[in-house]
Every structure is written in C-alpha cells, then in structure tokens.
PDB file of N, CA and C in Angstrom:
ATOM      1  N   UNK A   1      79.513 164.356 100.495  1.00  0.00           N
ATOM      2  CA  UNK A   1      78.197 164.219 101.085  1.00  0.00           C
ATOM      3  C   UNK A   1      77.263 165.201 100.389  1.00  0.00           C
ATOM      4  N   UNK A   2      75.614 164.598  99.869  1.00  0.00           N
ATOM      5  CA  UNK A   2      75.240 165.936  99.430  1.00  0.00           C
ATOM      6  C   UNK A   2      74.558 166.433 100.576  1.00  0.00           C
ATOM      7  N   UNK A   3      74.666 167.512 100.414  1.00  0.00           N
ATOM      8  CA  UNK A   3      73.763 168.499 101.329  1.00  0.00           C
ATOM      9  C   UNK A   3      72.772 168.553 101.985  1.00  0.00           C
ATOM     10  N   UNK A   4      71.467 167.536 100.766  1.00  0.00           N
ATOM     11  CA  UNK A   4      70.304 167.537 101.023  1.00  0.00           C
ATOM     12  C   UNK A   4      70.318 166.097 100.957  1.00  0.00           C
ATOM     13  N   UNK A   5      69.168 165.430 101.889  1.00  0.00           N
ATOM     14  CA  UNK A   5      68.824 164.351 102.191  1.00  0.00           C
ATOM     15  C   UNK A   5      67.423 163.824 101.385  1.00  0.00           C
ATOM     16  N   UNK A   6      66.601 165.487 101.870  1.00  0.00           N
ATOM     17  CA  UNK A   6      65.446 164.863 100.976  1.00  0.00           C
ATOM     18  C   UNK A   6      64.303 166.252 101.004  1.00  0.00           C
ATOM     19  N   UNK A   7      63.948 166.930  99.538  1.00  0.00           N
ATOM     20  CA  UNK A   7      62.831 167.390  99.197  1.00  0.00           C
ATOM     21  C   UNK A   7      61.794 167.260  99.158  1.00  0.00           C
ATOM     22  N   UNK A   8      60.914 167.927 100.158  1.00  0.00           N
ATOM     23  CA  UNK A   8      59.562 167.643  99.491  1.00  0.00           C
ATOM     24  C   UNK A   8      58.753 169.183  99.565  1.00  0.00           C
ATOM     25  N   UNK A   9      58.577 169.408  98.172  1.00  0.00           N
ATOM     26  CA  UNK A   9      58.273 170.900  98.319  1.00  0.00           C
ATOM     27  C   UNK A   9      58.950 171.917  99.600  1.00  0.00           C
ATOM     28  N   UNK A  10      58.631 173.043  99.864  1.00  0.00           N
ATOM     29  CA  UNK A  10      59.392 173.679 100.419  1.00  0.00           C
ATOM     30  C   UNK A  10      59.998 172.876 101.722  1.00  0.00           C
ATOM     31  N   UNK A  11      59.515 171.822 101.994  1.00  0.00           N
ATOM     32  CA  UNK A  11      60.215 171.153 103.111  1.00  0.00           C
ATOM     33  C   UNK A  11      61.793 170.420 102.585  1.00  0.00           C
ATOM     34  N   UNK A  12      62.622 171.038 103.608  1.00  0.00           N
ATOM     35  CA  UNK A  12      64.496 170.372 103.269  1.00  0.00           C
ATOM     36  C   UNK A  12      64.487 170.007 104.143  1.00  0.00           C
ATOM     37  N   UNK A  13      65.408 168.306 104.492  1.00  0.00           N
ATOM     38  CA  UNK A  13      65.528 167.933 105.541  1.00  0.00           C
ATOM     39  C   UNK A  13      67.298 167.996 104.930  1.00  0.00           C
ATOM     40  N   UNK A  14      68.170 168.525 105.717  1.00  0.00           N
ATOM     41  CA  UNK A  14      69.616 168.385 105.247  1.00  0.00           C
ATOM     42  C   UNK A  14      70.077 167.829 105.870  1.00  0.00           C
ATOM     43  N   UNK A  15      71.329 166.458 104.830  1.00  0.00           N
ATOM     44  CA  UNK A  15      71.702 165.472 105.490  1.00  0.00           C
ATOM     45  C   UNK A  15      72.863 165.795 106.941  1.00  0.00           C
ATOM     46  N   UNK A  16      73.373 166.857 107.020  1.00  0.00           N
ATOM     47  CA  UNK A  16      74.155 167.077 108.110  1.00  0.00           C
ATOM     48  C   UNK A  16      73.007 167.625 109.532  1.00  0.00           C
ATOM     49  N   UNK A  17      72.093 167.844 109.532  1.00  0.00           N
ATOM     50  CA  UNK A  17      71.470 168.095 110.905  1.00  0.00           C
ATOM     51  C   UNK A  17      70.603 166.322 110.657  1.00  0.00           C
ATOM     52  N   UNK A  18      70.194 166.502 109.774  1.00  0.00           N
ATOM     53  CA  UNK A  18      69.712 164.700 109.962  1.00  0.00           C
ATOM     54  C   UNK A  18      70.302 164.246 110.866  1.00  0.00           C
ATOM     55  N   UNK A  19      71.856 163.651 109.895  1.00  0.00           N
ATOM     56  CA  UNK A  19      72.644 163.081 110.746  1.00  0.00           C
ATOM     57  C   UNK A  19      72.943 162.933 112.513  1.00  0.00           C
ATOM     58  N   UNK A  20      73.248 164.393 112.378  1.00  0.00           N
ATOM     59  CA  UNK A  20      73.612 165.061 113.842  1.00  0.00           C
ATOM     60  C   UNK A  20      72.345 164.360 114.694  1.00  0.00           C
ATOM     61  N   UNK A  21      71.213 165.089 114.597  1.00  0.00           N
ATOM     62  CA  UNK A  21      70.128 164.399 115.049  1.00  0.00           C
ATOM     63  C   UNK A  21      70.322 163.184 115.786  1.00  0.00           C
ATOM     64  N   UNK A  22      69.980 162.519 114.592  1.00  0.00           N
ATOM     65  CA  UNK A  22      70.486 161.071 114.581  1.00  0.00           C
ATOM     66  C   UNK A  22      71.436 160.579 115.734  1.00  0.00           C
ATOM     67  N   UNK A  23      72.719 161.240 115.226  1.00  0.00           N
ATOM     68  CA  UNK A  23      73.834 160.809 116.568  1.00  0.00           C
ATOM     69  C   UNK A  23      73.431 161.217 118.044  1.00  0.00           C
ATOM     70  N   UNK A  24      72.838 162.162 118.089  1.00  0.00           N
ATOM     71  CA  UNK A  24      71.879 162.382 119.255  1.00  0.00           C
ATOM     72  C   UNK A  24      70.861 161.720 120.273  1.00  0.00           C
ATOM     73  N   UNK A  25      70.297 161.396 119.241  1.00  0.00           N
ATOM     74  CA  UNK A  25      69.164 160.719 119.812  1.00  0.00           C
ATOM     75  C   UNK A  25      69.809 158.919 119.915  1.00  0.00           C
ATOM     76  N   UNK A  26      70.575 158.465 119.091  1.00  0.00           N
ATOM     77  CA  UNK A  26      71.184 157.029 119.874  1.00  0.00           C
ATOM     78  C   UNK A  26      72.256 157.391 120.850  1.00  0.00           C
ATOM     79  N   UNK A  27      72.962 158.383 121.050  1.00  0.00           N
ATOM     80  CA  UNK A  27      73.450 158.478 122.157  1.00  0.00           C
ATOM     81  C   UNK A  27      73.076 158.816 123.276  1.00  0.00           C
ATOM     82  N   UNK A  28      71.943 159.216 123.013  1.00  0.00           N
ATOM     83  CA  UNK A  28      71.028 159.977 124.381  1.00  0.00           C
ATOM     84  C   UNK A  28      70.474 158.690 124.999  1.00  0.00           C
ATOM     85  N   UNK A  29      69.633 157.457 124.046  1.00  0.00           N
ATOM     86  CA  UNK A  29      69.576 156.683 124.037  1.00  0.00           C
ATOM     87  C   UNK A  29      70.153 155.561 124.824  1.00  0.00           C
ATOM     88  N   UNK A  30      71.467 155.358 124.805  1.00  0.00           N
ATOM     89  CA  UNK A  30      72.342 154.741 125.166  1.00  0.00           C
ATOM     90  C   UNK A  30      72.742 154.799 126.357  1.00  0.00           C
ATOM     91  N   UNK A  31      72.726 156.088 126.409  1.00  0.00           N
ATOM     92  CA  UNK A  31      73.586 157.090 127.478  1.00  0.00           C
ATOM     93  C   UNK A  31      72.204 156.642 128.800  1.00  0.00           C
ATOM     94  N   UNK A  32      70.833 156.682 127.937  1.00  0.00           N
ATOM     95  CA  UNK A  32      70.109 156.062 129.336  1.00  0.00           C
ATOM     96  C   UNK A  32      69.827 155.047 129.548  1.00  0.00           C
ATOM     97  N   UNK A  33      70.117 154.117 128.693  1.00  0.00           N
ATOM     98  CA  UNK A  33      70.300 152.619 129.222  1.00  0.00           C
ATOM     99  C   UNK A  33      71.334 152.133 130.342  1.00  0.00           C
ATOM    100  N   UNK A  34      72.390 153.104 129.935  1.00  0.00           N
ATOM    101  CA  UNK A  34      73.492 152.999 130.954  1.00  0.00           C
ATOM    102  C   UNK A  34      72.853 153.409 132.474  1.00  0.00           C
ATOM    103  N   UNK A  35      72.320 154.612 132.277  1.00  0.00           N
ATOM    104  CA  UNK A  35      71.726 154.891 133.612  1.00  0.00           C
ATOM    105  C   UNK A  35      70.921 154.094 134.403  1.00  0.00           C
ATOM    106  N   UNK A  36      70.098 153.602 133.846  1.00  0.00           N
ATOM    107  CA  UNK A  36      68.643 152.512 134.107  1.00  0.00           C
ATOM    108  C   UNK A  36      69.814 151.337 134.567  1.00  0.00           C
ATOM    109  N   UNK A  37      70.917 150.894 133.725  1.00  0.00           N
ATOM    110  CA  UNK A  37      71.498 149.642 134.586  1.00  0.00           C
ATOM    111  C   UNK A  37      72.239 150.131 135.395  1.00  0.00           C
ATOM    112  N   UNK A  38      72.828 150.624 135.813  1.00  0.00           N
ATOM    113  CA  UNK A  38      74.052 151.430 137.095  1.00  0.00           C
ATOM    114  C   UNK A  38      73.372 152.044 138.091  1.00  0.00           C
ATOM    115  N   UNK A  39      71.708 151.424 137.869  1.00  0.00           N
ATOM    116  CA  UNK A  39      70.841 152.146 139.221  1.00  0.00           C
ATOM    117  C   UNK A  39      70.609 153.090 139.615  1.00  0.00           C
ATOM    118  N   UNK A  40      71.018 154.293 138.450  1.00  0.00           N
ATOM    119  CA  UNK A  40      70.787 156.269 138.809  1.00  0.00           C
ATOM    120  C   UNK A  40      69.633 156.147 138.316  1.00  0.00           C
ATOM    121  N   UNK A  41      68.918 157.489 138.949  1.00  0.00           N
ATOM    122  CA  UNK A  41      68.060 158.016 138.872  1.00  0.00           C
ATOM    123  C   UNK A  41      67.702 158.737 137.111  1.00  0.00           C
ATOM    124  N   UNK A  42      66.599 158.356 136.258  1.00  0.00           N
ATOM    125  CA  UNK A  42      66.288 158.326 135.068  1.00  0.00           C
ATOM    126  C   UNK A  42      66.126 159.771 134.537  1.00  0.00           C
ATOM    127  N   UNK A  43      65.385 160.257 135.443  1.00  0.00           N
ATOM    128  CA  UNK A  43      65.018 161.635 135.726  1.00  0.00           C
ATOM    129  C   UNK A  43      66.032 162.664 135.149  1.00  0.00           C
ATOM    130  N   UNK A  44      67.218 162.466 136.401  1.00  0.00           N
ATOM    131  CA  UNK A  44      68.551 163.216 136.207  1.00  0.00           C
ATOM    132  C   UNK A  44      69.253 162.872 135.326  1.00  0.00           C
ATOM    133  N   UNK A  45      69.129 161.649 134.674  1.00  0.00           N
ATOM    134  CA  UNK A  45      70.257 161.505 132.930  1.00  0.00           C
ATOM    135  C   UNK A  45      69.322 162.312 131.876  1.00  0.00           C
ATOM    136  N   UNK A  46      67.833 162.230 132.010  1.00  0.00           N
ATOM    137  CA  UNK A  46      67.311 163.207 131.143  1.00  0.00           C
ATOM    138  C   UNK A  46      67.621 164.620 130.933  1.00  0.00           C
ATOM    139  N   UNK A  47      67.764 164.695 132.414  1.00  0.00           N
ATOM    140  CA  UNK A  47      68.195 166.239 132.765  1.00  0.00           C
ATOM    141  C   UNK A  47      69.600 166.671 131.819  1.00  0.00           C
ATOM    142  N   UNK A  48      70.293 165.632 132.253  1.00  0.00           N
ATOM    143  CA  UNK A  48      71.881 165.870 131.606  1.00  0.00           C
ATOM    144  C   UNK A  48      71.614 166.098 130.248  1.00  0.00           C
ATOM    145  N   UNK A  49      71.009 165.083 129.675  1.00  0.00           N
ATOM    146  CA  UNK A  49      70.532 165.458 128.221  1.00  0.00           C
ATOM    147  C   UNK A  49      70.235 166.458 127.676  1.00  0.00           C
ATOM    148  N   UNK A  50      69.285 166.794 127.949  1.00  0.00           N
ATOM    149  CA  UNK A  50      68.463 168.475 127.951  1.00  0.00           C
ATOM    150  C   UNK A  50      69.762 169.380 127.932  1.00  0.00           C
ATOM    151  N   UNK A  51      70.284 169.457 129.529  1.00  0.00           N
ATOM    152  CA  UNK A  51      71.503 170.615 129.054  1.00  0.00           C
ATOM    153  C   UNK A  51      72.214 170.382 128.477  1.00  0.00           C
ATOM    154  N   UNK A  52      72.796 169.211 128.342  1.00  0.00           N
ATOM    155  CA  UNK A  52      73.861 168.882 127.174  1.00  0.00           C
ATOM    156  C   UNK A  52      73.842 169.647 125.592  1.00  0.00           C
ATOM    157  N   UNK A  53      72.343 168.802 125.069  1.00  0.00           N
ATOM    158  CA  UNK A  53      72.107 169.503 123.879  1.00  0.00           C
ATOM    159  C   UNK A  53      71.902 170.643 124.253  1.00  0.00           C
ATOM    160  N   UNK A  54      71.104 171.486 124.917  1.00  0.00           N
ATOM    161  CA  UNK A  54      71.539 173.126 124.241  1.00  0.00           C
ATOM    162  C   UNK A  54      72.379 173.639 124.763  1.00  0.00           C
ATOM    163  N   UNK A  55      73.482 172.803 125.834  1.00  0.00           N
ATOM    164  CA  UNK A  55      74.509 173.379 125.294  1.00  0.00           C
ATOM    165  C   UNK A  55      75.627 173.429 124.461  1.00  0.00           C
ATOM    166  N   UNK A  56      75.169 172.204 123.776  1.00  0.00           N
ATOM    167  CA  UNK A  56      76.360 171.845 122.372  1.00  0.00           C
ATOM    168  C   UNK A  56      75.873 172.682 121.053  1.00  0.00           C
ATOM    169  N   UNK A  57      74.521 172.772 120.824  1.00  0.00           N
ATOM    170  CA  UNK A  57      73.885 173.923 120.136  1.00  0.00           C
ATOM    171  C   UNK A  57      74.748 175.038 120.485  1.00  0.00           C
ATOM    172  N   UNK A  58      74.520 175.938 121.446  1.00  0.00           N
ATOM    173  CA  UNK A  58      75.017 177.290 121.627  1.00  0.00           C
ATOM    174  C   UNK A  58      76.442 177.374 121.679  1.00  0.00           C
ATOM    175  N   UNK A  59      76.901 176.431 122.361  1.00  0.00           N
ATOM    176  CA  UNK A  59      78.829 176.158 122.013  1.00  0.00           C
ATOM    177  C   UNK A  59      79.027 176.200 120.630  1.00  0.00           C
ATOM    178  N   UNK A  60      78.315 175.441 119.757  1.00  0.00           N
ATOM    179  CA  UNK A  60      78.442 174.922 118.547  1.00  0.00           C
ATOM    180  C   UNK A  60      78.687 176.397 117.736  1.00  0.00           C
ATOM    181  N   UNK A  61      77.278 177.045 118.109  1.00  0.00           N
ATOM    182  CA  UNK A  61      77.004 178.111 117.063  1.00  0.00           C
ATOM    183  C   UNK A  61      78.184 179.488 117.760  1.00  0.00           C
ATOM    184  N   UNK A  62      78.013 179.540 119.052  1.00  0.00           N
ATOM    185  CA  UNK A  62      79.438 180.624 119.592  1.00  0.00           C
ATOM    186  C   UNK A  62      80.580 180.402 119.342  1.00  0.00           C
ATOM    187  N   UNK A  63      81.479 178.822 118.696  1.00  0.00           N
ATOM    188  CA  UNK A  63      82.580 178.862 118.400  1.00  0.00           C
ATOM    189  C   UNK A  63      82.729 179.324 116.672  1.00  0.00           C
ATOM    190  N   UNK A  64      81.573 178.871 116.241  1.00  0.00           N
ATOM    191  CA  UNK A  64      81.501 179.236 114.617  1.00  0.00           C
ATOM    192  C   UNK A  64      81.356 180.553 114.477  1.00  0.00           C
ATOM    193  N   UNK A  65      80.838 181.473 115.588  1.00  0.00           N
ATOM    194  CA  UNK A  65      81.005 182.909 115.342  1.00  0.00           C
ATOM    195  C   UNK A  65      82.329 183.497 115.493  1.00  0.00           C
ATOM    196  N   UNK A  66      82.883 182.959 116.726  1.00  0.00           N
ATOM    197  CA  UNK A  66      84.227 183.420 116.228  1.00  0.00           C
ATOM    198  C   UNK A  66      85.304 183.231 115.614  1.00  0.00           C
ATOM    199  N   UNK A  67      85.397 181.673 115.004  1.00  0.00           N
ATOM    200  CA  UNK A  67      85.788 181.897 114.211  1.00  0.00           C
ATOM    201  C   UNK A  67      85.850 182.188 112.992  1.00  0.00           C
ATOM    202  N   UNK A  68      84.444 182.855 112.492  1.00  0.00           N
ATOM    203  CA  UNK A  68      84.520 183.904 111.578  1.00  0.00           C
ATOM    204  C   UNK A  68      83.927 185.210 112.038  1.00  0.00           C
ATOM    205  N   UNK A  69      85.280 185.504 112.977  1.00  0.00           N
ATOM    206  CA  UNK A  69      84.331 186.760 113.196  1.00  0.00           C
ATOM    207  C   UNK A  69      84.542 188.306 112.418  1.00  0.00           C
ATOM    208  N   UNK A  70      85.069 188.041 111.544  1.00  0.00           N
ATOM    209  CA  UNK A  70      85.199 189.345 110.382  1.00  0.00           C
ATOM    210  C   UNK A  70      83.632 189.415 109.310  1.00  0.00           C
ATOM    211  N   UNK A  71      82.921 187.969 109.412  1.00  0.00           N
ATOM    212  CA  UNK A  71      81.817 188.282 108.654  1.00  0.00           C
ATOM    213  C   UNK A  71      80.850 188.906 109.928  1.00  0.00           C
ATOM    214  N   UNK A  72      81.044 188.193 110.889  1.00  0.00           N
ATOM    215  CA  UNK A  72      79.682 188.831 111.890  1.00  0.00           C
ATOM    216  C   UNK A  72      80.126 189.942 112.543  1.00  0.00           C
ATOM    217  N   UNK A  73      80.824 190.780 112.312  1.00  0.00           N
ATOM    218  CA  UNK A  73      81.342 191.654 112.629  1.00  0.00           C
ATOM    219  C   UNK A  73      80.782 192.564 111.306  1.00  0.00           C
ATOM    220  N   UNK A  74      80.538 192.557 109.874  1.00  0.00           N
ATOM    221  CA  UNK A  74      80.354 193.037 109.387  1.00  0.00           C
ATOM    222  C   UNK A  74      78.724 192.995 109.051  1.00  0.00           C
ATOM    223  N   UNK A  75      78.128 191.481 109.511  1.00  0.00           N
ATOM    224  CA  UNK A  75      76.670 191.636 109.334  1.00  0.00           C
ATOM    225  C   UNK A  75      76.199 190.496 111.107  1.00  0.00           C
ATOM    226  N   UNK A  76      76.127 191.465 112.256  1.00  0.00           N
ATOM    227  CA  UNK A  76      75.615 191.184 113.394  1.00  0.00           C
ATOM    228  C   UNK A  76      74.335 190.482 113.469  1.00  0.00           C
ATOM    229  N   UNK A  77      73.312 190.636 112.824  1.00  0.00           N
ATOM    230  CA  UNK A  77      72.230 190.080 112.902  1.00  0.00           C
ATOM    231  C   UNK A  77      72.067 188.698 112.692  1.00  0.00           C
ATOM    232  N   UNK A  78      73.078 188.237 111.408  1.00  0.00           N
ATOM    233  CA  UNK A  78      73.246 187.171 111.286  1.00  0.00           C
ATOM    234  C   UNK A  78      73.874 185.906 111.659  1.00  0.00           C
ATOM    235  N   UNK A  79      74.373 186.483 113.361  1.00  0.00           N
ATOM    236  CA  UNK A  79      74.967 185.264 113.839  1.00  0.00           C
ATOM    237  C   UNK A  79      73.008 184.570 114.746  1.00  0.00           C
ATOM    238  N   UNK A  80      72.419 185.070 114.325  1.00  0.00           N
ATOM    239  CA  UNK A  80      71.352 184.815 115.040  1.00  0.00           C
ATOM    240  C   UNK A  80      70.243 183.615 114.405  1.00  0.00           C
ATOM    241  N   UNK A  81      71.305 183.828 113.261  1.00  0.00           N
ATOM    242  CA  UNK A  81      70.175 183.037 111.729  1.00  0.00           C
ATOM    243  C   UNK A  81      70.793 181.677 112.364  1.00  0.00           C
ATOM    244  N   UNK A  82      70.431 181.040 113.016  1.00  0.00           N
ATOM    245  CA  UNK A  82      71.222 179.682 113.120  1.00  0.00           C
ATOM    246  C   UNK A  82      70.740 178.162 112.004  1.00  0.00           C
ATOM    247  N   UNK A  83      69.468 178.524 111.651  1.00  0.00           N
ATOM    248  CA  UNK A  83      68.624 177.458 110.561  1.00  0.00           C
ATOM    249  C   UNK A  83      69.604 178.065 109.140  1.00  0.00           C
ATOM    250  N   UNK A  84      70.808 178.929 108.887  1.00  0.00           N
ATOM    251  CA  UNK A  84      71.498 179.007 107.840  1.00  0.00           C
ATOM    252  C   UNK A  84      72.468 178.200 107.857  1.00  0.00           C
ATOM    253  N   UNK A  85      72.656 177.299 108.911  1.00  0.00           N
ATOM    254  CA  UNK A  85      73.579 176.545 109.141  1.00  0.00           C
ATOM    255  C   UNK A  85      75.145 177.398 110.337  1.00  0.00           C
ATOM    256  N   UNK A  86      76.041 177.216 109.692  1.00  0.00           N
ATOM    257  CA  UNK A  86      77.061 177.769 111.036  1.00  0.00           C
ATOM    258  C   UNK A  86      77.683 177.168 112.343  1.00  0.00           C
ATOM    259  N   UNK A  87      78.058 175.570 111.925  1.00  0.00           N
ATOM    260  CA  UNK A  87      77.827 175.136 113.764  1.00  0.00           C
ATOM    261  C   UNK A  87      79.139 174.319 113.159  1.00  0.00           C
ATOM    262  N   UNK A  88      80.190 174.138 114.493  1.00  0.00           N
ATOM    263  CA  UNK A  88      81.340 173.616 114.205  1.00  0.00           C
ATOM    264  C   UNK A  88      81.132 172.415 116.001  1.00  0.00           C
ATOM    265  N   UNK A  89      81.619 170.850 115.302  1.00  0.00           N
ATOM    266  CA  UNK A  89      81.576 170.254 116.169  1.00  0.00           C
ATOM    267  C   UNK A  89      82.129 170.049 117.704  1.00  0.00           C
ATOM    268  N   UNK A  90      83.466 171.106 117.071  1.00  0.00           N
ATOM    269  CA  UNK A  90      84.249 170.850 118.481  1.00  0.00           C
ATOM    270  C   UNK A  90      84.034 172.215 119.415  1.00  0.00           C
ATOM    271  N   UNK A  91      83.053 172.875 119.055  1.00  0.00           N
ATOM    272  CA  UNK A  91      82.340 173.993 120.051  1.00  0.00           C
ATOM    273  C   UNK A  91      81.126 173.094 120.728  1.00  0.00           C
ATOM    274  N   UNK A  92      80.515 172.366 120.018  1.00  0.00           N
ATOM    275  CA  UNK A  92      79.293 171.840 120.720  1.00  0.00           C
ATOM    276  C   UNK A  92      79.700 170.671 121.452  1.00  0.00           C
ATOM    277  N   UNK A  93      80.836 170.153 121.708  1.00  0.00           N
ATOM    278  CA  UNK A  93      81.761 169.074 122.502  1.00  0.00           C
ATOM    279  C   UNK A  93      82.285 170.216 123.396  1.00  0.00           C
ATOM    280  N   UNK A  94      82.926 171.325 123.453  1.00  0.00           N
ATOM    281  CA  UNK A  94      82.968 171.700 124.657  1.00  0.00           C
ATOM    282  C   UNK A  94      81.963 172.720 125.461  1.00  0.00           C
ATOM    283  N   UNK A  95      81.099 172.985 124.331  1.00  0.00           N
ATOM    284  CA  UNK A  95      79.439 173.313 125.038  1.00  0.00           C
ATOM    285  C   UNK A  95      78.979 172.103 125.854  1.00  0.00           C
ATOM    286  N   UNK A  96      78.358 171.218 125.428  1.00  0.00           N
ATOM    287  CA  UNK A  96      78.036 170.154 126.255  1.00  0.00           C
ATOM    288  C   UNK A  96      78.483 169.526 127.711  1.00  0.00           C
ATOM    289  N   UNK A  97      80.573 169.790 127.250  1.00  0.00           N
ATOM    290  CA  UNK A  97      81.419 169.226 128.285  1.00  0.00           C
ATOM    291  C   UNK A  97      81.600 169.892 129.589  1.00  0.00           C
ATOM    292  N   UNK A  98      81.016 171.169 129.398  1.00  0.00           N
ATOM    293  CA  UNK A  98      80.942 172.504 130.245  1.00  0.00           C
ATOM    294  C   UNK A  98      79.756 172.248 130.672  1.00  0.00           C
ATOM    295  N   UNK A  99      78.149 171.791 130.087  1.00  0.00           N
ATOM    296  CA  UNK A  99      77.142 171.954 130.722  1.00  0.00           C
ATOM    297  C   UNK A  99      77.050 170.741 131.688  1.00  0.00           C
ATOM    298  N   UNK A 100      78.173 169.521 131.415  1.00  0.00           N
ATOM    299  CA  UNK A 100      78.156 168.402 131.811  1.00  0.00           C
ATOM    300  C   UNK A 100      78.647 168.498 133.231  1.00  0.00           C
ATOM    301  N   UNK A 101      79.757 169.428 133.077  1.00  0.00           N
ATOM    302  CA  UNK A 101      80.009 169.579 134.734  1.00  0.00           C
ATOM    303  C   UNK A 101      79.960 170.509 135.860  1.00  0.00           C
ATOM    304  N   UNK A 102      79.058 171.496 134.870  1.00  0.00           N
ATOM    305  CA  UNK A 102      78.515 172.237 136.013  1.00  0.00           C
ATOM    306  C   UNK A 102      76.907 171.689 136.629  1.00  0.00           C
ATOM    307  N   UNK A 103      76.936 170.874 135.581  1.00  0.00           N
ATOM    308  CA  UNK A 103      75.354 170.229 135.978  1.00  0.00           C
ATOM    309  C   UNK A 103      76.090 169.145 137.311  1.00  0.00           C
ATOM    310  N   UNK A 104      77.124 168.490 137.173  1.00  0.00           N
ATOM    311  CA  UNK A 104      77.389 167.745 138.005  1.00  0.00           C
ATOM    312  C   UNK A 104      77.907 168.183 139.380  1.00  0.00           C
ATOM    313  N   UNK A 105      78.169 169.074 139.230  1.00  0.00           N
ATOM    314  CA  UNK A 105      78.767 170.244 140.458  1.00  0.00           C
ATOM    315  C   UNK A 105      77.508 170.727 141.215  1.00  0.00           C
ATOM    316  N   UNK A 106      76.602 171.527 140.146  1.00  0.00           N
ATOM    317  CA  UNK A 106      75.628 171.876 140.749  1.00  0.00           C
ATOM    318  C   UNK A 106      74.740 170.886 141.681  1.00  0.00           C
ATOM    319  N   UNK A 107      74.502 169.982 141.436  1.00  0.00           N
ATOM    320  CA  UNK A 107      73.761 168.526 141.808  1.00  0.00           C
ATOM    321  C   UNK A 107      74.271 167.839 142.782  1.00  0.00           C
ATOM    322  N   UNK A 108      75.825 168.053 142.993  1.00  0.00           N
ATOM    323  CA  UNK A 108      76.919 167.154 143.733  1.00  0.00           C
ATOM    324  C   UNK A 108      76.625 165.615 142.912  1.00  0.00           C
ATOM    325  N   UNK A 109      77.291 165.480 142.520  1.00  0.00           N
ATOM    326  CA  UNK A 109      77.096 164.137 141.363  1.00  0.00           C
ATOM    327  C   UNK A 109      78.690 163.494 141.053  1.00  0.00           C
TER     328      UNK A 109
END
C-alpha cells in the first residue's frame, strides 16, 4: 500500500487514515440505518457513534503506546503527537467495545 493517497502542496491526505475514515463513516452509516429500521431512537445511535470513535482513537493510540513503550519512555512528549501516526487496530476495537458498553449500561440499553 503506498502511504500517500494524494499531494497537494503541503496538504497529505494518507491512504491509511483515508481509508479508516472511510470504514467509519459507512459503518456509522449503516449502523444507523439499522437503527431507523428496528425503531430506536436516532439520537442515541449517534450518541453511540460519537463515543465509539473517540474511543477507538484513544484505545487505538494507548495500545500503540504500550506496545512500544521503550520509545515513549525515552521521548514522553511524543506519545501526544498522534497526526505522526501510531494507532494499532485492535486497541481501537477494544476502545470502542468498552465505550460501547458502558454507554449501554449507563443508559440501561
């Protein structure tokens, strides 16, 4: 895969957050069509959404810190750089899966 998707002067769009994006937004998508036909409330699948993504973001980027944590251990500031890239999928699957059911707990759902 290359890296980059597409240049245009200092603007990079890179094909792996593209992507990601991408898978995002048709599943978010999806995910509320389902809602709209099963008769829930539209509101609250948005909601789910919202926490979902940041919490698959912050899962994402907290499992990639530790498992390298001999570099951020040696330069701290930089687990903060998150636009350097750093994000591993199966932290932001159990970021999400965690925000998924405490959102559902919290709510009684």
């Amino acid at each position: 895969m290359h890296p980059y998707l597409l240049n245009l002067g200092p603007f990079t769009i890179y094909t792996y957050g593209f992507f990601l994006a991408l898978a995002f937004m048709s599943s978010f998508l999806l995910f509320l069509y389902e809602v709209k036909k099963h008769g829930f409330d539209i509101d609250t699948g948005v909601d789910i959404g919202f926490w979902m993504l940041l919490s698959a973001i912050l899962g994402s980027r907290i499992v990639y810190i530790i498992v390298n944590y001999n570099y951020y251990l040696d330069n701290p500031l930089r687990a903060l750089m998150i636009w350097e890239g750093g994000m591993v999928w199966y932290g932001a699957f159990l970021g999400g899966l965690i925000a998924t059911v405490v959102f559902f707990r919290l709510k009684r759902l």
